[in-house]
C-alpha atoms as a PDB file:
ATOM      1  CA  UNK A   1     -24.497 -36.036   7.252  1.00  0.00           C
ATOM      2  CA  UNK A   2     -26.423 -33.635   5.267  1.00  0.00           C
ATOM      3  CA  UNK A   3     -24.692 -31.352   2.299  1.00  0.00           C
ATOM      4  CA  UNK A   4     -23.561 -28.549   4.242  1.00  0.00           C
ATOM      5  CA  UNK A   5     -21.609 -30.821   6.056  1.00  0.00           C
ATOM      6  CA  UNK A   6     -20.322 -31.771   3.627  1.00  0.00           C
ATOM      7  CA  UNK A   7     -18.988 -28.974   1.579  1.00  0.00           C
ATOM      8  CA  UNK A   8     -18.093 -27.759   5.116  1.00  0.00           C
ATOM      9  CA  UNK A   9     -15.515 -31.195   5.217  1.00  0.00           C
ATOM     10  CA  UNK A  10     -14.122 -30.506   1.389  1.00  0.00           C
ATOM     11  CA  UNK A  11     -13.429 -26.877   2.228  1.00  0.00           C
ATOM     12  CA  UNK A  12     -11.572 -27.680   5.902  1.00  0.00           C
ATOM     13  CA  UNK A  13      -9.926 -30.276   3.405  1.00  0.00           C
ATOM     14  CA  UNK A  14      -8.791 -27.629   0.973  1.00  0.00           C
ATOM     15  CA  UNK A  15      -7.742 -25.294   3.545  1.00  0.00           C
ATOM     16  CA  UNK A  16      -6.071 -27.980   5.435  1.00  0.00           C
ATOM     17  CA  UNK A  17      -3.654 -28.911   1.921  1.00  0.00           C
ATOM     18  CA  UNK A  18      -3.041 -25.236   1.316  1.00  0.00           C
ATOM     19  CA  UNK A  19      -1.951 -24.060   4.504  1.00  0.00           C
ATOM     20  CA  UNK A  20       0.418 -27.111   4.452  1.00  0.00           C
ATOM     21  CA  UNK A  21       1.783 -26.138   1.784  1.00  0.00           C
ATOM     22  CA  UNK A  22       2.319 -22.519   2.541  1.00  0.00           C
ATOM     23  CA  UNK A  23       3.986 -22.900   5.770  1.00  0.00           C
ATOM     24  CA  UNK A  24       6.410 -25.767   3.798  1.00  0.00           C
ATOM     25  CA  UNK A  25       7.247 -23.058   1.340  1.00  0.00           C
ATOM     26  CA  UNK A  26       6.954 -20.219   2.852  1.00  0.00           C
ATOM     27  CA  UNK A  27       6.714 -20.634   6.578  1.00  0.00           C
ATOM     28  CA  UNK A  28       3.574 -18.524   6.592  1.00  0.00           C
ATOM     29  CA  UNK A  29       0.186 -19.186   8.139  1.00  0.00           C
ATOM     30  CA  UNK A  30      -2.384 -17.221   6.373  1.00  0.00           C
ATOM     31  CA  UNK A  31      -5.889 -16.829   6.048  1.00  0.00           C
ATOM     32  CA  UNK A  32      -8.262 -19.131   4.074  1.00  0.00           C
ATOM     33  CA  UNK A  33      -9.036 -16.062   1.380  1.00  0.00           C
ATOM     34  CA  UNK A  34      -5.687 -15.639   1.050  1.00  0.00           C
ATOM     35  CA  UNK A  35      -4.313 -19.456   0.390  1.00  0.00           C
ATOM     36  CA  UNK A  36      -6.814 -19.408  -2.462  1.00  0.00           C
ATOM     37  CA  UNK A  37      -5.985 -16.080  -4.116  1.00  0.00           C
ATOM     38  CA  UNK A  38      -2.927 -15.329  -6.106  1.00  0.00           C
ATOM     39  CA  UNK A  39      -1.831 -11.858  -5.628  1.00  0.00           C
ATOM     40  CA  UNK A  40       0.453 -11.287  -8.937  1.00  0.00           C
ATOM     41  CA  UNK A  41      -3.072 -12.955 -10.619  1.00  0.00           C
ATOM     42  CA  UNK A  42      -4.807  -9.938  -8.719  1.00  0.00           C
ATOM     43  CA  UNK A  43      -2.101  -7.599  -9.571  1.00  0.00           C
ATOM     44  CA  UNK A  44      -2.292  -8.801 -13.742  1.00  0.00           C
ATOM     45  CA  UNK A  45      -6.137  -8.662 -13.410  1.00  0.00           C
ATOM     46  CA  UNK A  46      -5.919  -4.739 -12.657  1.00  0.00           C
ATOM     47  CA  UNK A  47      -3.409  -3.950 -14.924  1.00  0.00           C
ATOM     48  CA  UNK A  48      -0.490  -3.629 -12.633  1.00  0.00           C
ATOM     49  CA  UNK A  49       2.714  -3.534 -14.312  1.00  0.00           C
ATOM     50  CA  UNK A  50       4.856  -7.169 -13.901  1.00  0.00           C
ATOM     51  CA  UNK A  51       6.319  -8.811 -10.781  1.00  0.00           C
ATOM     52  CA  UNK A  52       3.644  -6.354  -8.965  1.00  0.00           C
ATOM     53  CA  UNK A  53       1.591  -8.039  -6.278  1.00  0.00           C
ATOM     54  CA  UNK A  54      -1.317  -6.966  -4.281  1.00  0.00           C
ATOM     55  CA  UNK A  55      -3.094  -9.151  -0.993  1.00  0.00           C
ATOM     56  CA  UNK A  56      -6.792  -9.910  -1.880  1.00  0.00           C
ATOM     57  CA  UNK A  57      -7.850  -8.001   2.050  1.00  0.00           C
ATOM     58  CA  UNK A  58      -6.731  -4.809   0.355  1.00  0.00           C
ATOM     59  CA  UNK A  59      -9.263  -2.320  -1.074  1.00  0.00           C
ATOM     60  CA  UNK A  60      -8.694  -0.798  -4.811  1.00  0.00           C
ATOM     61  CA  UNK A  61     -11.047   2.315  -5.788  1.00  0.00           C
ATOM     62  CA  UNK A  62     -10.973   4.410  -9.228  1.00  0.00           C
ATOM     63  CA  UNK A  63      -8.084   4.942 -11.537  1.00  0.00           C
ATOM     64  CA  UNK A  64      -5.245   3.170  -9.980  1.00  0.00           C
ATOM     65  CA  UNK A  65      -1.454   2.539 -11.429  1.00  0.00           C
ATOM     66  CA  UNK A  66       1.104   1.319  -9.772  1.00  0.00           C
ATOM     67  CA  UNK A  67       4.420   0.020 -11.813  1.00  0.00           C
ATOM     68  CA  UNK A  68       6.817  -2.950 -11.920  1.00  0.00           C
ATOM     69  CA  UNK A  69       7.645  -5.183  -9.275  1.00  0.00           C
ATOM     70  CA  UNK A  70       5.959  -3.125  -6.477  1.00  0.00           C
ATOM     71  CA  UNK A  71       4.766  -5.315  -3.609  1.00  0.00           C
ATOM     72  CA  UNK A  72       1.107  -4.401  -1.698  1.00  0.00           C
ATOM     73  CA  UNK A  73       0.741  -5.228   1.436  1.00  0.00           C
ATOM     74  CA  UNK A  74      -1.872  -6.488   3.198  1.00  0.00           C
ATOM     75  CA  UNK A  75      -5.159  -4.687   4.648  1.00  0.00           C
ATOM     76  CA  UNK A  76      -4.249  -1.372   2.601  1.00  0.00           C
ATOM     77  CA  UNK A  77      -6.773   1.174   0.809  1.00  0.00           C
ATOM     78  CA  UNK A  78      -6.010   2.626  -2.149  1.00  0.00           C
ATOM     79  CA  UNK A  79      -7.858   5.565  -3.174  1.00  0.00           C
ATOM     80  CA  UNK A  80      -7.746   6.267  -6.872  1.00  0.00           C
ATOM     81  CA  UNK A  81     -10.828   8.458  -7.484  1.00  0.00           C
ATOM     82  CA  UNK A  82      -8.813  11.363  -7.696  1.00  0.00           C
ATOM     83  CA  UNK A  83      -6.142   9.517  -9.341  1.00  0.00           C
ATOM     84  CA  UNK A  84      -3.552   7.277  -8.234  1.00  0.00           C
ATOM     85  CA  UNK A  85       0.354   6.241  -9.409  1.00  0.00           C
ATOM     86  CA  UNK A  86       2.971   4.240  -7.759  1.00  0.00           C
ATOM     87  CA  UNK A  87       6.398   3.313  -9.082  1.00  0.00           C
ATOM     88  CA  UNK A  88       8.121   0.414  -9.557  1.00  0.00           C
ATOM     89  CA  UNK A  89       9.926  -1.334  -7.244  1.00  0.00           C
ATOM     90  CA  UNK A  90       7.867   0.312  -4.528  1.00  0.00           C
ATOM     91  CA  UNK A  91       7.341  -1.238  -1.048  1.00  0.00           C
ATOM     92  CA  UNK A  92       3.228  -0.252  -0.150  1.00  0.00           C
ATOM     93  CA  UNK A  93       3.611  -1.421   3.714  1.00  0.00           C
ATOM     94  CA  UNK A  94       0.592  -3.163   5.654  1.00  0.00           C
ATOM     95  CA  UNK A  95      -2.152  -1.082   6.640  1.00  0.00           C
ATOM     96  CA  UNK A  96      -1.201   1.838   4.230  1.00  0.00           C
ATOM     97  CA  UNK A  97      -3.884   4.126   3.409  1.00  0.00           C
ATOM     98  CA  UNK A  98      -4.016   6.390   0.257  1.00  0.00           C
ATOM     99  CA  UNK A  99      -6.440   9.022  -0.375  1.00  0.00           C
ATOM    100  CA  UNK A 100      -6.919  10.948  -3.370  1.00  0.00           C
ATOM    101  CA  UNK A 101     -10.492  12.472  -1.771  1.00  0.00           C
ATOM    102  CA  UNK A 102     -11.979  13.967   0.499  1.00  0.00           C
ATOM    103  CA  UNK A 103     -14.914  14.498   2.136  1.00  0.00           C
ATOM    104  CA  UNK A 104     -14.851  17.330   4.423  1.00  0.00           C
ATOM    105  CA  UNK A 105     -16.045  20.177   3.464  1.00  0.00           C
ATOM    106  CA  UNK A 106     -18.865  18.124   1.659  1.00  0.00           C
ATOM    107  CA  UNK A 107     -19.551  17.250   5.907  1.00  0.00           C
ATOM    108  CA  UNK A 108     -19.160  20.407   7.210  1.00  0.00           C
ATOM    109  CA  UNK A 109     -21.625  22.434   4.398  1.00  0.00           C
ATOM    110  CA  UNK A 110     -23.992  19.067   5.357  1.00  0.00           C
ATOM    111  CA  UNK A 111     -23.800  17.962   1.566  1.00  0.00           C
ATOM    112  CA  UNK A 112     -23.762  21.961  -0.421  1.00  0.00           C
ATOM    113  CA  UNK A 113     -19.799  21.424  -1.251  1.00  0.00           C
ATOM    114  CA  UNK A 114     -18.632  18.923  -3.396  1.00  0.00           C
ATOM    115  CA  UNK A 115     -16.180  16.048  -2.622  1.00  0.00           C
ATOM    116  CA  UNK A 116     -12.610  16.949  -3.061  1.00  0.00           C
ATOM    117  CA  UNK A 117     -10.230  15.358  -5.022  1.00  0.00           C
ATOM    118  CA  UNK A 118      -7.031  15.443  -6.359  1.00  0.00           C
ATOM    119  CA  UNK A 119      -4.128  13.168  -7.575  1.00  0.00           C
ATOM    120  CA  UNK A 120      -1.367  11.440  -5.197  1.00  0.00           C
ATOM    121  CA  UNK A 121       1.974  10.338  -6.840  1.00  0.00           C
ATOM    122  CA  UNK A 122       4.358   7.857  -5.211  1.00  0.00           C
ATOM    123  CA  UNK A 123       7.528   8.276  -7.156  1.00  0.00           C
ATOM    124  CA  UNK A 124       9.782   4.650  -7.615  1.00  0.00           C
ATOM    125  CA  UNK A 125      11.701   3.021  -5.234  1.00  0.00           C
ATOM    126  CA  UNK A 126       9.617   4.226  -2.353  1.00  0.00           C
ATOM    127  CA  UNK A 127       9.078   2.574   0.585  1.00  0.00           C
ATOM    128  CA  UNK A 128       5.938   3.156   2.750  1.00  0.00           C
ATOM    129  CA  UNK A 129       5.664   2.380   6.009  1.00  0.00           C
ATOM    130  CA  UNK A 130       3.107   0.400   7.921  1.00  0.00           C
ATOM    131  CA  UNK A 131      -0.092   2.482   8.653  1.00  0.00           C
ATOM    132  CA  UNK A 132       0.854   5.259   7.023  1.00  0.00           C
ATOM    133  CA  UNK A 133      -2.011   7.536   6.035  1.00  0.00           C
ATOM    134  CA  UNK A 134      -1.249   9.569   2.404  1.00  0.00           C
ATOM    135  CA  UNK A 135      -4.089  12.661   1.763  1.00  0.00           C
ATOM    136  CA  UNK A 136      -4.939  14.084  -1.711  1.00  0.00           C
ATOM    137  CA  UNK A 137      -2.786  15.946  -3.774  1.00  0.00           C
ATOM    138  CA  UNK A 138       0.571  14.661  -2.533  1.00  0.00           C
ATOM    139  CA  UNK A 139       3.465  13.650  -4.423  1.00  0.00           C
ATOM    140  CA  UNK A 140       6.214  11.658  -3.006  1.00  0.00           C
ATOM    141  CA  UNK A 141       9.631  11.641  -4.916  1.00  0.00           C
ATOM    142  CA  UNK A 142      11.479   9.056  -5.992  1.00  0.00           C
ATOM    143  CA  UNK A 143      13.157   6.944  -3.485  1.00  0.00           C
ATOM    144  CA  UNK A 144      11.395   7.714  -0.214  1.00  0.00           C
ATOM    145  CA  UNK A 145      11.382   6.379   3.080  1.00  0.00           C
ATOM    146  CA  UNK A 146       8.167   7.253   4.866  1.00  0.00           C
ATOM    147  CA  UNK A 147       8.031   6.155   8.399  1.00  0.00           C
ATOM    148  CA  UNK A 148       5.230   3.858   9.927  1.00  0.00           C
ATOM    149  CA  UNK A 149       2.310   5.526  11.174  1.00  0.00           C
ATOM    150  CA  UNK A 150       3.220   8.927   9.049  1.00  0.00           C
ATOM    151  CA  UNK A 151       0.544  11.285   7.938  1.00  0.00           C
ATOM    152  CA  UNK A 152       0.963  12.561   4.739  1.00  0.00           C
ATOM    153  CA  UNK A 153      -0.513  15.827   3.832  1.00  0.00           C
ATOM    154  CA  UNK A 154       2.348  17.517   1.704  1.00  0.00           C
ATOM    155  CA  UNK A 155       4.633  17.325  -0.927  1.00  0.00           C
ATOM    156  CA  UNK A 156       7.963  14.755   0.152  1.00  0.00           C
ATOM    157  CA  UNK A 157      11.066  15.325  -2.353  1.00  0.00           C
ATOM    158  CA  UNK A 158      12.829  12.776  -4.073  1.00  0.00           C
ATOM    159  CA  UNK A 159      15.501  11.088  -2.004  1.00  0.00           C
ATOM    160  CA  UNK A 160      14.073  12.082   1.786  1.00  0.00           C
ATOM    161  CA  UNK A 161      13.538  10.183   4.833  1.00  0.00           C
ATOM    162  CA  UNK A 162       9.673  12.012   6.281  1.00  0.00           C
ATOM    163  CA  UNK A 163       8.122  10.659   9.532  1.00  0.00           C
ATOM    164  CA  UNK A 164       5.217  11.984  12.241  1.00  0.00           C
ATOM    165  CA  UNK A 165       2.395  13.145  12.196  1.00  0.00           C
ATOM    166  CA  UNK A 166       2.292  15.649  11.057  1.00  0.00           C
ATOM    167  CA  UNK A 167       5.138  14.048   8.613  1.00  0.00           C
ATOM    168  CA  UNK A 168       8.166  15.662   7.987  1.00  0.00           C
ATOM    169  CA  UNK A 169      11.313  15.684   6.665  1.00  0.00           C
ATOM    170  CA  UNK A 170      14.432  14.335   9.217  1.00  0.00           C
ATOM    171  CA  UNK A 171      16.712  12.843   6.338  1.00  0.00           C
ATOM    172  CA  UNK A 172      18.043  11.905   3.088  1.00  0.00           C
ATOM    173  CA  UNK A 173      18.522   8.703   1.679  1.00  0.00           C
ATOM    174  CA  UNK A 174      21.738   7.887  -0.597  1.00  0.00           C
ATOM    175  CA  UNK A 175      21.771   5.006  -3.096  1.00  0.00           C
ATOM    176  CA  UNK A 176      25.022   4.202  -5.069  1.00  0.00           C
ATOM    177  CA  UNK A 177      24.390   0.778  -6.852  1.00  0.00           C
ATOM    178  CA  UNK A 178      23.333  -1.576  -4.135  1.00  0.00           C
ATOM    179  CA  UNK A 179      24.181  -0.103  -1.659  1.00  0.00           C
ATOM    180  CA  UNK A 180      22.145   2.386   0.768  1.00  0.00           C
ATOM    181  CA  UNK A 181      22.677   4.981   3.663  1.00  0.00           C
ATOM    182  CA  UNK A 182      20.038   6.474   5.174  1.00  0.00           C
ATOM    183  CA  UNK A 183      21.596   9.828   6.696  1.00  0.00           C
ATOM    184  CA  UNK A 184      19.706  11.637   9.397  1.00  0.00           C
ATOM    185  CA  UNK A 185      19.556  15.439  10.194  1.00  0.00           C
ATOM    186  CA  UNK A 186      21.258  16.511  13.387  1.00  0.00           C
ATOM    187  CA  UNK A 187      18.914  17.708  15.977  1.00  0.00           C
ATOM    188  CA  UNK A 188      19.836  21.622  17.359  1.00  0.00           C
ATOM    189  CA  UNK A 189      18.567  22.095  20.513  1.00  0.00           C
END
């Protein structure tokens, strides 16, 4: 056995006792990079406000905030060279993107134009769904729903349910203590 094989043995080992112990706890099974990492570690480390959490797979650019308690999915992009600020208590779904540039008209001029840029706001107790794509310059209001797979390119107010592509408005959401409707426009036809 030479060394390679050897450190490749100690790290199956290590895997081997921390995916045990994750799918005990948690009944999870995740990747190697993510049994080692602690995401409220990563979270402290970049100056995310307490109880936040963000996977190590995700990608953080620029000036990023994000608030209290807020949980970051997996395999998301966040985009803070225009500037970037989510809430507390905000759900950042898998596979969210967040953009706070641009680059085409910096394409289409083949490189005369500058970049683009400006900031995106995602107001507390938002929840954004899986995939969704966010552009520059949005602002979402407080208590959100965005629906998986949305495309964000303008302004959502406080307390609205937006899906599609592109997203819109189809609802409000109501929150009294603990308890929460989600109320959805009637369709005319």
């Amino acid at each position: 056995m030479n060394e390679t094989d050897g450190l490749v043995d100690s790290l199956q080992a290590v895997y081997e006792k921390l995916r045990t112990g994750v799918r005990e706890r948690w009944q999870r099974d995740l990747p190697f990079s993510e049994l080692l990492f602690d995401r409220w570690e990563r979270a402290r480390s970049l100056n995310f406000g307490e109880g936040t959490s963000i996977y190590h797979n995700s990608y953080v650019y620029g000036n990023v905030k994000i608030g209290h308690h807020t949980w970051v999915g997996p395999f998301t992009l966040l985009d803070g060279s225009g500037g970037l600020a989510i809430g507390d208590y905000c759900s950042i779904s898998a596979g969210v993107l967040i953009y706070t540039h641009d680059t085409v008209k910096w394409a289409l001029t083949g490189g005369k134009a500058e970049y683009e840029r400006a900031p995106v706001s995602i107001g507390n107790c938002s929840y954004i769904g899986s995939q969704a794509v966010i552009t520059k310059g949005v602002t979402i209001g407080q208590s959100c729903v965005i629906g998986a797979g949305a495309f964000v390119n303008r302004t959502i107010p406080p307390f609205s349910i937006a899906v599609g592509a592109p997203c819109k408005v189809i609802g409000r959401v109501e929150v009294e203590g603990s308890d929460v409707r989600l109320v959805y426009e009637e369709k005319s036809e």
